[in-house]
C-alpha atoms as a PDB file:
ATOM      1  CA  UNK A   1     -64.481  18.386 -47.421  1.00  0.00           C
ATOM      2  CA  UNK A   2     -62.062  21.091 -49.304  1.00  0.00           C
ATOM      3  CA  UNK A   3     -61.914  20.075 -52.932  1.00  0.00           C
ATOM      4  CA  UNK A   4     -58.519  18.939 -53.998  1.00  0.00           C
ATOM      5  CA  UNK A   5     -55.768  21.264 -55.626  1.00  0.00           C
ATOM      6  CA  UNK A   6     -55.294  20.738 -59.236  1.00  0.00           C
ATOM      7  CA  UNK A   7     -51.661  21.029 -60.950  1.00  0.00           C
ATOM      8  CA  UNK A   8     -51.515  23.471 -63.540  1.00  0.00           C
ATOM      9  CA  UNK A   9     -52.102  22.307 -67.078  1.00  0.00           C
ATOM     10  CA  UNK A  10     -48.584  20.896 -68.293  1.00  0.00           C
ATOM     11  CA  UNK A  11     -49.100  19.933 -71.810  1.00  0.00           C
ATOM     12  CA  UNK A  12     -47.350  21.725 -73.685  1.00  0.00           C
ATOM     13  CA  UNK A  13     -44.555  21.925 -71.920  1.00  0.00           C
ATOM     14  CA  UNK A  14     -44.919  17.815 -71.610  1.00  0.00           C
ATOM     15  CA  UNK A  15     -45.162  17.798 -75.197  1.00  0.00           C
ATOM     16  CA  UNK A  16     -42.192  19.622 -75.739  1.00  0.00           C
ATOM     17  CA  UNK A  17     -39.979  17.151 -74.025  1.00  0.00           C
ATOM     18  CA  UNK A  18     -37.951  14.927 -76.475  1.00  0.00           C
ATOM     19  CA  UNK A  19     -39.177  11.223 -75.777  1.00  0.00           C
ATOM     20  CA  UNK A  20     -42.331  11.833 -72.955  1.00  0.00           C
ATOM     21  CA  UNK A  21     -44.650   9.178 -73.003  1.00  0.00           C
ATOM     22  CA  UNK A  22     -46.850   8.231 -70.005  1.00  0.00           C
ATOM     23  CA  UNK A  23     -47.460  10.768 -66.821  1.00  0.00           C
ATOM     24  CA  UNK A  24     -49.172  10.253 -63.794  1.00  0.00           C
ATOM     25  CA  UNK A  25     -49.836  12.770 -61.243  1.00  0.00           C
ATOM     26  CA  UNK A  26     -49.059  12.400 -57.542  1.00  0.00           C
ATOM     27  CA  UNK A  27     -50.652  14.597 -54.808  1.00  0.00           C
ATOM     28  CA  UNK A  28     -48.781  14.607 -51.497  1.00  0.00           C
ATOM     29  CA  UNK A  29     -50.590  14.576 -48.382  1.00  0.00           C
ATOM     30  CA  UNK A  30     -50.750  17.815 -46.450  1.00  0.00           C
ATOM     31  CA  UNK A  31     -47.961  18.557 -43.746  1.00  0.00           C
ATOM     32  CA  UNK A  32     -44.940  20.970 -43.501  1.00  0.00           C
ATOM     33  CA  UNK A  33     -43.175  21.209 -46.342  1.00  0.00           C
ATOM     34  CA  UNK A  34     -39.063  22.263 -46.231  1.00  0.00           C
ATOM     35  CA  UNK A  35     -37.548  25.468 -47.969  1.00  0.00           C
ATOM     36  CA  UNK A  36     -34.714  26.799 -48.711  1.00  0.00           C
ATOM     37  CA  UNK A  37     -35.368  29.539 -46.705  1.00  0.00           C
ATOM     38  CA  UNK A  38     -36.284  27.514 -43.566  1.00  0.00           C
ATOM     39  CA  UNK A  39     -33.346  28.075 -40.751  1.00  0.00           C
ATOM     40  CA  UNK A  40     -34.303  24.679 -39.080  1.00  0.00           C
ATOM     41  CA  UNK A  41     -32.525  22.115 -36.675  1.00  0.00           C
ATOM     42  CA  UNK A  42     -30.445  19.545 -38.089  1.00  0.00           C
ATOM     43  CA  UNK A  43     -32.756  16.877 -36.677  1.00  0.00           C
ATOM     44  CA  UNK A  44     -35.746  18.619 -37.117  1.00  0.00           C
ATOM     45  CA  UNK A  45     -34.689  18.734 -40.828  1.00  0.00           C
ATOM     46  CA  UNK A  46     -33.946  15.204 -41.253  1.00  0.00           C
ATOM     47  CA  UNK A  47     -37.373  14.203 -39.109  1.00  0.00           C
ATOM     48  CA  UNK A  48     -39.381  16.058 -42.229  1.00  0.00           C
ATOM     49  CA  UNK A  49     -37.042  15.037 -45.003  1.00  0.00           C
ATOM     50  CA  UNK A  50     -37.589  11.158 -43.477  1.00  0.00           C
ATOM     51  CA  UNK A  51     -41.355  12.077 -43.581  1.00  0.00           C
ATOM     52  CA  UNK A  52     -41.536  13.615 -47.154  1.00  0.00           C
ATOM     53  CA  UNK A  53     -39.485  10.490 -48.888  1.00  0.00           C
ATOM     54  CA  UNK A  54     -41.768   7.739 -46.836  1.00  0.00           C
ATOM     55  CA  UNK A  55     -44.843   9.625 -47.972  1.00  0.00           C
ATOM     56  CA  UNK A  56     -43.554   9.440 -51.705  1.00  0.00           C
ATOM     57  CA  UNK A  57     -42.708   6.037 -51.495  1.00  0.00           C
ATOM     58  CA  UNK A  58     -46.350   4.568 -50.398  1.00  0.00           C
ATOM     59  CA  UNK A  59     -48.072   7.184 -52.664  1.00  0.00           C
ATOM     60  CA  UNK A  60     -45.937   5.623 -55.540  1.00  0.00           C
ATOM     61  CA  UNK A  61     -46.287   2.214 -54.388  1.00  0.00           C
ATOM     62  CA  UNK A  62     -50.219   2.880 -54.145  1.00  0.00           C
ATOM     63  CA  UNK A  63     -50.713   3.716 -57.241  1.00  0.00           C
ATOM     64  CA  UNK A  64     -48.717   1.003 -58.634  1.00  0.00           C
ATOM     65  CA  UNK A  65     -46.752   3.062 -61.012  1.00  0.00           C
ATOM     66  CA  UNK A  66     -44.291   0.875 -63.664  1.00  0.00           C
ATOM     67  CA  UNK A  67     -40.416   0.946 -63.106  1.00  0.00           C
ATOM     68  CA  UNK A  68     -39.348   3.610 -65.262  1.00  0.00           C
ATOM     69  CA  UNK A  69     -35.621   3.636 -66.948  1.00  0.00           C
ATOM     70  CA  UNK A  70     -35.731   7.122 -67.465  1.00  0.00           C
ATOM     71  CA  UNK A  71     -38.160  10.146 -66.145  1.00  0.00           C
ATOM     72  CA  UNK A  72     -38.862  13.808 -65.675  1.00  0.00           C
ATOM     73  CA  UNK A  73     -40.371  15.081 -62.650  1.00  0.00           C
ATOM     74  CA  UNK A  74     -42.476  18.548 -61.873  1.00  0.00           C
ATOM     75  CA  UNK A  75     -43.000  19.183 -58.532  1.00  0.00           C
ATOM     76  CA  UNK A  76     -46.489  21.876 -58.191  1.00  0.00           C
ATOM     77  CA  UNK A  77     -46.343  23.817 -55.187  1.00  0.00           C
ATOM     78  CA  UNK A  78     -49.821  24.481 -54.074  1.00  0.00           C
ATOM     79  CA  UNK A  79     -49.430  27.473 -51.471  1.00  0.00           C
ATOM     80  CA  UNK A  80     -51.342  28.461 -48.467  1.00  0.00           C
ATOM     81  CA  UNK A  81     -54.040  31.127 -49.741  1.00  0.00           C
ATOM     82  CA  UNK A  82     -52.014  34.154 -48.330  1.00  0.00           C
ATOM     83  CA  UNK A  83     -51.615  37.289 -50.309  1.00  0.00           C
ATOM     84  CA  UNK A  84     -48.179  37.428 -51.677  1.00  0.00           C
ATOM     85  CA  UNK A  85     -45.931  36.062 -54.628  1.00  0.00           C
ATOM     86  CA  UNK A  86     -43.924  32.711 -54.176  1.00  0.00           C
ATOM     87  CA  UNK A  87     -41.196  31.348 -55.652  1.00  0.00           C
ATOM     88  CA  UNK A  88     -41.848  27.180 -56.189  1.00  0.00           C
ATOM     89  CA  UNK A  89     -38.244  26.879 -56.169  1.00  0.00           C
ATOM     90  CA  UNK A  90     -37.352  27.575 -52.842  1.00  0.00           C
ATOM     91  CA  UNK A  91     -39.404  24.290 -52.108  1.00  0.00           C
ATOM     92  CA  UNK A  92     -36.628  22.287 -54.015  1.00  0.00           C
ATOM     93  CA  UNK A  93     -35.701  20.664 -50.560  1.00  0.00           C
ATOM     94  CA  UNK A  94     -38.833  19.008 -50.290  1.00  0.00           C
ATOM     95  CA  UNK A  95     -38.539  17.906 -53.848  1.00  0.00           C
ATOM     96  CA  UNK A  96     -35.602  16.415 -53.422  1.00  0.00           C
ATOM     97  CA  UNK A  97     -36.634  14.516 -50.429  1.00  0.00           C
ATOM     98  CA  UNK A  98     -39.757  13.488 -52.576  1.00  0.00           C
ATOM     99  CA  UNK A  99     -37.668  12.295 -55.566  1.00  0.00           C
ATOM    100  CA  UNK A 100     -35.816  10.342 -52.836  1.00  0.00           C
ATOM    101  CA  UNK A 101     -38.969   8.349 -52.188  1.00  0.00           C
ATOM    102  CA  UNK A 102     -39.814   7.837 -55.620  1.00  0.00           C
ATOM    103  CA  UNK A 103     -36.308   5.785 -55.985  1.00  0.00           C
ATOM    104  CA  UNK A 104     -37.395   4.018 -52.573  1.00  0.00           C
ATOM    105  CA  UNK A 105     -40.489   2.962 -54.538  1.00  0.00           C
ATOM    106  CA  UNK A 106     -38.908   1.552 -57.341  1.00  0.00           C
ATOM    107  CA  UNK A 107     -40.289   3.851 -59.812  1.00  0.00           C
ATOM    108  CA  UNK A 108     -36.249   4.722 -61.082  1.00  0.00           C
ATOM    109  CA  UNK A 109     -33.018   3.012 -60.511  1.00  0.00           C
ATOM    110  CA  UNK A 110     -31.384   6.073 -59.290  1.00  0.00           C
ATOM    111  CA  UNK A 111     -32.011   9.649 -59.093  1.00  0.00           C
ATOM    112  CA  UNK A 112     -28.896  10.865 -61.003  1.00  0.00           C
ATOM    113  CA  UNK A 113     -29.411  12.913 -64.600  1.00  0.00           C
ATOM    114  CA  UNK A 114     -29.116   9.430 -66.673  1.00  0.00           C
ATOM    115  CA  UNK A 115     -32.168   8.452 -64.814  1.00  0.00           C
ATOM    116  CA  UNK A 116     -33.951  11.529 -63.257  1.00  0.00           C
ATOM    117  CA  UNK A 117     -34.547  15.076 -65.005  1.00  0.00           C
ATOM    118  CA  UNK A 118     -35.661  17.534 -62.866  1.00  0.00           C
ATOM    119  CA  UNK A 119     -37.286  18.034 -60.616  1.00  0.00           C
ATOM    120  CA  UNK A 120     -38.713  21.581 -62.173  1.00  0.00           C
ATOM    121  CA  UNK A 121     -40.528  23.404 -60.022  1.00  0.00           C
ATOM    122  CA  UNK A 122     -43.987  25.068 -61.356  1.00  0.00           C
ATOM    123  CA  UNK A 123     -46.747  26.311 -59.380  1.00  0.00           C
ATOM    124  CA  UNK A 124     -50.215  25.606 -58.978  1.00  0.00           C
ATOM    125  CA  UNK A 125     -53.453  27.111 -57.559  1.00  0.00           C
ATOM    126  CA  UNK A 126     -53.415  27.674 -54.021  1.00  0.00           C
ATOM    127  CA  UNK A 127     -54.944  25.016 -51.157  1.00  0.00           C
ATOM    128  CA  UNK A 128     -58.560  25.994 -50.333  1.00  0.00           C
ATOM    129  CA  UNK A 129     -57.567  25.924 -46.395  1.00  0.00           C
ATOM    130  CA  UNK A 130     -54.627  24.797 -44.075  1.00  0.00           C
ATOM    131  CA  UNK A 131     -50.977  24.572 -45.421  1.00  0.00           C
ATOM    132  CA  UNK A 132     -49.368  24.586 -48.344  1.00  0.00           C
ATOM    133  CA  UNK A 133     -49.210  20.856 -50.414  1.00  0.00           C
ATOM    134  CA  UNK A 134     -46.877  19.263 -53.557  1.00  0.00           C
ATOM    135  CA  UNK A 135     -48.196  17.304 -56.714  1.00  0.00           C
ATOM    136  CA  UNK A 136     -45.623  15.431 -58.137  1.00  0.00           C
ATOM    137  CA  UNK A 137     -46.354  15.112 -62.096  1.00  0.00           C
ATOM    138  CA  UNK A 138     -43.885  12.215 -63.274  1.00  0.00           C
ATOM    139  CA  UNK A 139     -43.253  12.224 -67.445  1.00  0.00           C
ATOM    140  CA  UNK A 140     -42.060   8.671 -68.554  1.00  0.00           C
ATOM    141  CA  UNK A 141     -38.825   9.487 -70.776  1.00  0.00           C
ATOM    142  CA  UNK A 142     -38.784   6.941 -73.518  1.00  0.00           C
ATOM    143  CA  UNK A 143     -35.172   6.369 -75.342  1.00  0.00           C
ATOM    144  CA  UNK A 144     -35.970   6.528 -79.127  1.00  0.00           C
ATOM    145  CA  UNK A 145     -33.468   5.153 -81.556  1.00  0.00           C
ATOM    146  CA  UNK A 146     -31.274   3.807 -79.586  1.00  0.00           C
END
């Protein structure tokens, strides 16, 4: 069984944001993934954006994670192990449907910037074999004197 992928060490840059308490990391299961660069049917679109946000939703609800007032999210691509650069942000369409879930779940109200920031895309070691996979790291935002 290929060992899981694991997302890159985000401490500092956790530490850095004003008000981070609690994270929890979330890997995705393994299917297609959209991009920005993908030229795909409408339908065929929406079928995987449907998929991505139900697949956040019960990995959120699995893990039991608190309702959150206020969050930042990372999304970690984890590429196929092919030979050339990538760009984690042209993956911001599967984010986006994964953020999606994540307010399905009930981890945040709403997915606008007074509840949501992000999702920032980072990149992580590649998947031993098959296709490429997301973590999710989630950064509870805690308001401080307010």
């Amino acid at each position: 069984m290929p060992s899981l992928p694991e997302p890159p060490d985000l401490s500092a840059t956790i530490a850095a944001l004003p008000g981070a308490g609690r994270s929890w990391t979330l890997l995705m299961p393994y299917g297609e993934l959209l991009s920005s660069n993908d030229r795909l049917h409408h339908m065929a679109e929406y079928r995987t954006k449907k998929r991505l946000r139900q697949e956040a939703e019960l990995t959120t609800r699995a893990r039991r994670l608190p309702r959150l007032e206020r969050a930042a999210v990372y999304y970690v691509l984890h590429p196929r192990p092919v030979q050339r650069k990538r760009d984690p942000g042209n993956w911001a369409p599967s984010a986006k449907a994964y953020v999606d879930g994540l307010v399905d779940a009930g981890l945040l109200p709403d997915d606008h910037s007074a509840h949501l920031a992000g999702p920032y895309p980072e990149m992580g070691p590649p998947v031993p074999t098959g296709g490429a996979r997301m973590s999710l790291v989630v950064v509870e935002i805690v308001k401080k004197g307010l």
